[in-house]
C-alpha atoms as a PDB file:
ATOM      1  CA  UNK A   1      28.061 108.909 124.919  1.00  0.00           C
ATOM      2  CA  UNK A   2      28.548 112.791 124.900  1.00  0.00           C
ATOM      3  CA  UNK A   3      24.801 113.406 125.204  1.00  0.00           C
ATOM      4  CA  UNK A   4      24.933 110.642 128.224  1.00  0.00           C
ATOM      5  CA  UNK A   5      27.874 113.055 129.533  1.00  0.00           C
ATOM      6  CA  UNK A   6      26.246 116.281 129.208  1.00  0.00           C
ATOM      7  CA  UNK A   7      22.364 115.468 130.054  1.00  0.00           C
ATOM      8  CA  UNK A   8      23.650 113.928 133.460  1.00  0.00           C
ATOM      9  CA  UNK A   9      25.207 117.470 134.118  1.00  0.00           C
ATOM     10  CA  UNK A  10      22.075 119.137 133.778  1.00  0.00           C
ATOM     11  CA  UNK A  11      21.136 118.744 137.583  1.00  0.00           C
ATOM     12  CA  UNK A  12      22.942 120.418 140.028  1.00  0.00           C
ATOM     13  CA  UNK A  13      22.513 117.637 142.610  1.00  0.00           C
ATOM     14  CA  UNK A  14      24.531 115.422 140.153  1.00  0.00           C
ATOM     15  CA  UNK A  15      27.437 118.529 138.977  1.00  0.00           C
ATOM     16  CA  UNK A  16      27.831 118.629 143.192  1.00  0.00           C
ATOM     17  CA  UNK A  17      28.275 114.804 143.332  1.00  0.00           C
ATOM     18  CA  UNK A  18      31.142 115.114 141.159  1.00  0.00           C
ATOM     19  CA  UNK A  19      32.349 117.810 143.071  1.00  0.00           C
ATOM     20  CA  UNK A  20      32.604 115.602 146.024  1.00  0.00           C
ATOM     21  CA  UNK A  21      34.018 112.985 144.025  1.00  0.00           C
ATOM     22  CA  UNK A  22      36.948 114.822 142.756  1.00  0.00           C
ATOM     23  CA  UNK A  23      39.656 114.072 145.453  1.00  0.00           C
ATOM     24  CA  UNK A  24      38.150 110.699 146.817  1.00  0.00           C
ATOM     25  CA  UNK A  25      36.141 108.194 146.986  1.00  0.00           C
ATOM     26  CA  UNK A  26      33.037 108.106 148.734  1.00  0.00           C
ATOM     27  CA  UNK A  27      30.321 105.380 149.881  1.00  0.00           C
ATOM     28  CA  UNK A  28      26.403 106.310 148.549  1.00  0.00           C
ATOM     29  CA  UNK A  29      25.850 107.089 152.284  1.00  0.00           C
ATOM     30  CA  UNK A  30      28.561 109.408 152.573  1.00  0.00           C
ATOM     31  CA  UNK A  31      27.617 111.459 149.024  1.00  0.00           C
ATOM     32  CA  UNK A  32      23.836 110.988 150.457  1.00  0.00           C
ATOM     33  CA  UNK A  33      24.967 112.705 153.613  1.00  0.00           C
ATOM     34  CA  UNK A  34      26.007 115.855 151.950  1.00  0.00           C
ATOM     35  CA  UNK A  35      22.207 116.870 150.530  1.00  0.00           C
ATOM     36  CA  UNK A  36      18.797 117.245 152.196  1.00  0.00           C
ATOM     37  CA  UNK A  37      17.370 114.802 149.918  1.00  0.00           C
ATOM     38  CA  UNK A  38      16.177 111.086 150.254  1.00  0.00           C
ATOM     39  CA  UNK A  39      18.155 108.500 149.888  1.00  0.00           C
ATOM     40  CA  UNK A  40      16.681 106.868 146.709  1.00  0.00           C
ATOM     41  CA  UNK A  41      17.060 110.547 144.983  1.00  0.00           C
ATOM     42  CA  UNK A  42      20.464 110.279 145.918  1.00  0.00           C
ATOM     43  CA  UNK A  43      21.205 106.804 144.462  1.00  0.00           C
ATOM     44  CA  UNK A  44      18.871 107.768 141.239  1.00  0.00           C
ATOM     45  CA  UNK A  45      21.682 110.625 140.523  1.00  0.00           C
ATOM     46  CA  UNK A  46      24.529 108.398 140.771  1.00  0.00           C
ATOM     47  CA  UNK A  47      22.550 105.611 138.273  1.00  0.00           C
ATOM     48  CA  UNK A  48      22.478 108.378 135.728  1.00  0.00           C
ATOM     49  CA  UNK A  49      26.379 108.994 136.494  1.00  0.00           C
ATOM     50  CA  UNK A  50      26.823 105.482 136.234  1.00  0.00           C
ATOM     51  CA  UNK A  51      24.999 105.236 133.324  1.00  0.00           C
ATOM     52  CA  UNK A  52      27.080 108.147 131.406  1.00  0.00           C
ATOM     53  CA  UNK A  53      30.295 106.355 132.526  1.00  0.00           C
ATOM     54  CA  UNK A  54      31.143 109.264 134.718  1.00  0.00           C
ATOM     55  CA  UNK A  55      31.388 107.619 137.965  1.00  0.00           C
ATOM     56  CA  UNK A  56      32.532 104.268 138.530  1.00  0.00           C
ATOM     57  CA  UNK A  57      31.073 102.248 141.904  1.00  0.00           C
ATOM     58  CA  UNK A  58      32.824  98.907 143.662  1.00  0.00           C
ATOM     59  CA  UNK A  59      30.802  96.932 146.385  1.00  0.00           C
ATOM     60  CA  UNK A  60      33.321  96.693 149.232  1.00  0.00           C
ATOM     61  CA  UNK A  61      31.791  94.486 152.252  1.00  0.00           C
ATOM     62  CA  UNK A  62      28.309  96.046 152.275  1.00  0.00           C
ATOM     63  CA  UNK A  63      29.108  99.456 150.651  1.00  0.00           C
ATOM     64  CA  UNK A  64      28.846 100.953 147.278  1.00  0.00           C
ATOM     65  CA  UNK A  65      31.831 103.072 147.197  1.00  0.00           C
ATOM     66  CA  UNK A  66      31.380 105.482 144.179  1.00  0.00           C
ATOM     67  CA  UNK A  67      34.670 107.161 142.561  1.00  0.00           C
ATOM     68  CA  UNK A  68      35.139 109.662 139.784  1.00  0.00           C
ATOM     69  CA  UNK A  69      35.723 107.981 135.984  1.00  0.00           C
ATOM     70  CA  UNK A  70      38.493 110.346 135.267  1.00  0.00           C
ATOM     71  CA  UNK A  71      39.324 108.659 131.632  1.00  0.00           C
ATOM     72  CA  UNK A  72      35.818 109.612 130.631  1.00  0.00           C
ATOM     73  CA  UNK A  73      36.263 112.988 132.004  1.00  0.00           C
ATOM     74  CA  UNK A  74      39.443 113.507 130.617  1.00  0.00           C
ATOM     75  CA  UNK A  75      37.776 112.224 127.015  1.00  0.00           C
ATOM     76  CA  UNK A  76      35.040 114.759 127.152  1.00  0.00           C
ATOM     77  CA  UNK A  77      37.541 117.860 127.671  1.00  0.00           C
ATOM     78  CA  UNK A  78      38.982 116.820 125.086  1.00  0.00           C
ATOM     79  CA  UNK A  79      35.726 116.783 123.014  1.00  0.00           C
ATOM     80  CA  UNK A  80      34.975 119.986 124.468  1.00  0.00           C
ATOM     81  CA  UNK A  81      37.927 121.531 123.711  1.00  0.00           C
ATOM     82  CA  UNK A  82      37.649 120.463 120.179  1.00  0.00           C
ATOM     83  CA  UNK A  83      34.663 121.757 119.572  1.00  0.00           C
ATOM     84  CA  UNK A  84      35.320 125.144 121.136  1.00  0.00           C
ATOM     85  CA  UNK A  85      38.167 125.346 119.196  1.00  0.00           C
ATOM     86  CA  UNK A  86      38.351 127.330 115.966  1.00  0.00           C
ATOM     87  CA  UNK A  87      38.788 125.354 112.795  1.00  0.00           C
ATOM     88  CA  UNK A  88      42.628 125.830 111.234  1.00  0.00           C
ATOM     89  CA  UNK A  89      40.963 127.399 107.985  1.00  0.00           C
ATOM     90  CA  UNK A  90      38.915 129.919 110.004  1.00  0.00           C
ATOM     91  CA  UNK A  91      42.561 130.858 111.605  1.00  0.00           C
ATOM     92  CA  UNK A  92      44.730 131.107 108.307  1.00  0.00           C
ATOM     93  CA  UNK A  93      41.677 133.437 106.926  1.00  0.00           C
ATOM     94  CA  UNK A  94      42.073 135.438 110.362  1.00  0.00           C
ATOM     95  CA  UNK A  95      45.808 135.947 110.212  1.00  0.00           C
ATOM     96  CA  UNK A  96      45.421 136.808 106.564  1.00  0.00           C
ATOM     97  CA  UNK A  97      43.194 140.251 107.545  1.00  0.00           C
END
């Protein structure tokens, strides 16, 4: 899951997606709108989203409308954090010096 998570942040295209994601939710056609790539680019970055459970997407009428999985993104700065974190042994040998 946390490879998923951080291989589908390699692109830029898809770290801009979920900068348009983060206050609403937006139909493929409006996220396609925003880049000067094709369509089927477009909806090839949000599989891979999809895929690493960081967007979720719900057919309304004949739209895909595509919305930010904040759960999972709230799961992987947590993960992050951990492992950025310094290890409580490391930290009593530090306050010792």
């Amino acid at each position: 899951m946390a490879e998923d998570f951080f291989g589908a942040l390699a692109s830029p295209y898809r770290r801009e997606i979920i900068r348009l994601l983060k206050w609403r939710s937006l139909s493929a056609g409006e996220i396609a709108a925003h880049f000067d790539i094709a369509q089927p680019s477009v909806s090839r970055h949000l599989d891979i989203l999809k895929q690493a459970e960081i967007v979720t997407c719900e057919r309304k009428a004949n739209q895909m409308i595509y919305s930010l999985n904040l759960s999972m993104m709230d799961e992987m700065f947590v993960r992050l954090a951990d492992l950025l974190s310094v290890p409580r042994e490391q930290q009593e040998k530090e306050a010792e010096i």
